[in-house]
Protein backbone atom coordinates (compact mmCIF):
# COMPACT_ATOMS: atom_id res chain seq x y z
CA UNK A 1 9.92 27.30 7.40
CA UNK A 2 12.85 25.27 7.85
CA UNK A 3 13.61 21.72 6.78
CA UNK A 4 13.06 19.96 10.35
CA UNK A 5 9.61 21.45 10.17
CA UNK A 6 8.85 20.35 6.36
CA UNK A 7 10.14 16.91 7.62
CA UNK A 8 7.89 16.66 10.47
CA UNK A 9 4.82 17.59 8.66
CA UNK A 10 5.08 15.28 5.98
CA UNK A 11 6.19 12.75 8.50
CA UNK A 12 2.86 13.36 10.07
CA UNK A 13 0.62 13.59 7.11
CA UNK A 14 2.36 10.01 5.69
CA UNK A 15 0.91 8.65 9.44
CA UNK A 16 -2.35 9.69 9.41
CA UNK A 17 -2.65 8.14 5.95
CA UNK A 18 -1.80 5.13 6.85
CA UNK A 19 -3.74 5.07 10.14
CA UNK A 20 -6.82 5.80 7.44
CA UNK A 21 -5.78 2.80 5.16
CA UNK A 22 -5.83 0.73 8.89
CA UNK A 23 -9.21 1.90 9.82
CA UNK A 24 -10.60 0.15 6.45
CA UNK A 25 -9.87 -3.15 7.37
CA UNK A 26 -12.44 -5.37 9.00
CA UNK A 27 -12.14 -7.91 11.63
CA UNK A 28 -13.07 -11.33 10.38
CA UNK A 29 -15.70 -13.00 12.79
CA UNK A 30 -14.48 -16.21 12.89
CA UNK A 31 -10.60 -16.94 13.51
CA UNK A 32 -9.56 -19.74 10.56
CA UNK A 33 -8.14 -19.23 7.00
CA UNK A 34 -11.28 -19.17 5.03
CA UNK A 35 -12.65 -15.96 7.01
CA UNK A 36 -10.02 -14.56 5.49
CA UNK A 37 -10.73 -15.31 1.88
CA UNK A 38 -13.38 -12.66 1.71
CA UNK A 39 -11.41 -9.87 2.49
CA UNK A 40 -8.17 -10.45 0.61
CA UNK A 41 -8.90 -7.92 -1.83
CA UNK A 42 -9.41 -5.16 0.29
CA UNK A 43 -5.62 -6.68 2.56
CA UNK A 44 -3.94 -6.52 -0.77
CA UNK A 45 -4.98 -2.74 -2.21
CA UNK A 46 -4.04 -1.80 1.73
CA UNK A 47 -0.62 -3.67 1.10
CA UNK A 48 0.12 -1.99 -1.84
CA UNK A 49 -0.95 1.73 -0.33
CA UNK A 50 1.10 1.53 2.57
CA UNK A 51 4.31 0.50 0.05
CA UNK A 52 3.65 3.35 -2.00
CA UNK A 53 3.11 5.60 1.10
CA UNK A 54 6.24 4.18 2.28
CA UNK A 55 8.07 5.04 -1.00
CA UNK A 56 6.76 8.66 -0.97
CA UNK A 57 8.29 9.15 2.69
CA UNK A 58 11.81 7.52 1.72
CA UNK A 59 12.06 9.74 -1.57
CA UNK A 60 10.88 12.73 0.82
CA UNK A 61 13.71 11.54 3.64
CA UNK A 62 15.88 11.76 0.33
CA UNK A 63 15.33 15.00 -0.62
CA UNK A 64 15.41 17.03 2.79
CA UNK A 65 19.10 15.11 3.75
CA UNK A 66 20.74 14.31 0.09
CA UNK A 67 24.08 14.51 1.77
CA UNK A 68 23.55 11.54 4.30
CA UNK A 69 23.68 9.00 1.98
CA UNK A 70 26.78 7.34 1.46
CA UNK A 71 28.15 7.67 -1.79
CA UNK A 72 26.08 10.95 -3.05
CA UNK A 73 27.37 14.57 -3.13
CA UNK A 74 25.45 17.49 -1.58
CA UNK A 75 23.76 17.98 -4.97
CA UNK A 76 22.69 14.24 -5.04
CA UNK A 77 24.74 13.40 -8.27
């Protein structure tokens, strides 16, 4: 299997994670600040998912192209 298929799989997998963490959240039935309130906990744990999702998938970028970064070798010292 080579890299471009490694990279879109995880790609993939990273995307329907977060389209899970999307489905979670609930529509508020009224449209001012304090419907809000109520749900905050749940925006917040979402929030924090998608930056750790979005942490995996730029380490895993790193790893399958070390040598496009500017200032690495092909080893990524």
């Amino acid at each position: 299997m080579g890299k471009n298929r490694l990279e879109a799989f995880s790609d993939g997998v990273i995307a329907l994670i977060i389209t899970i963490l999307v489905l979670e959240l609930k529509v508020p039935h009224t449209a001012d600040f304090h419907a809000l309130l109520p749900s905050w906990p749940v925006f917040m744990g979402y929030v924090l998912s998608f930056i750790y999702a979005g942490i995996y998938w730029n380490k895993l970028q790193y790893r399958c192209y070390p040598s496009t970064c500017e200032g690495r070798n092909a080893d990524g010292t």
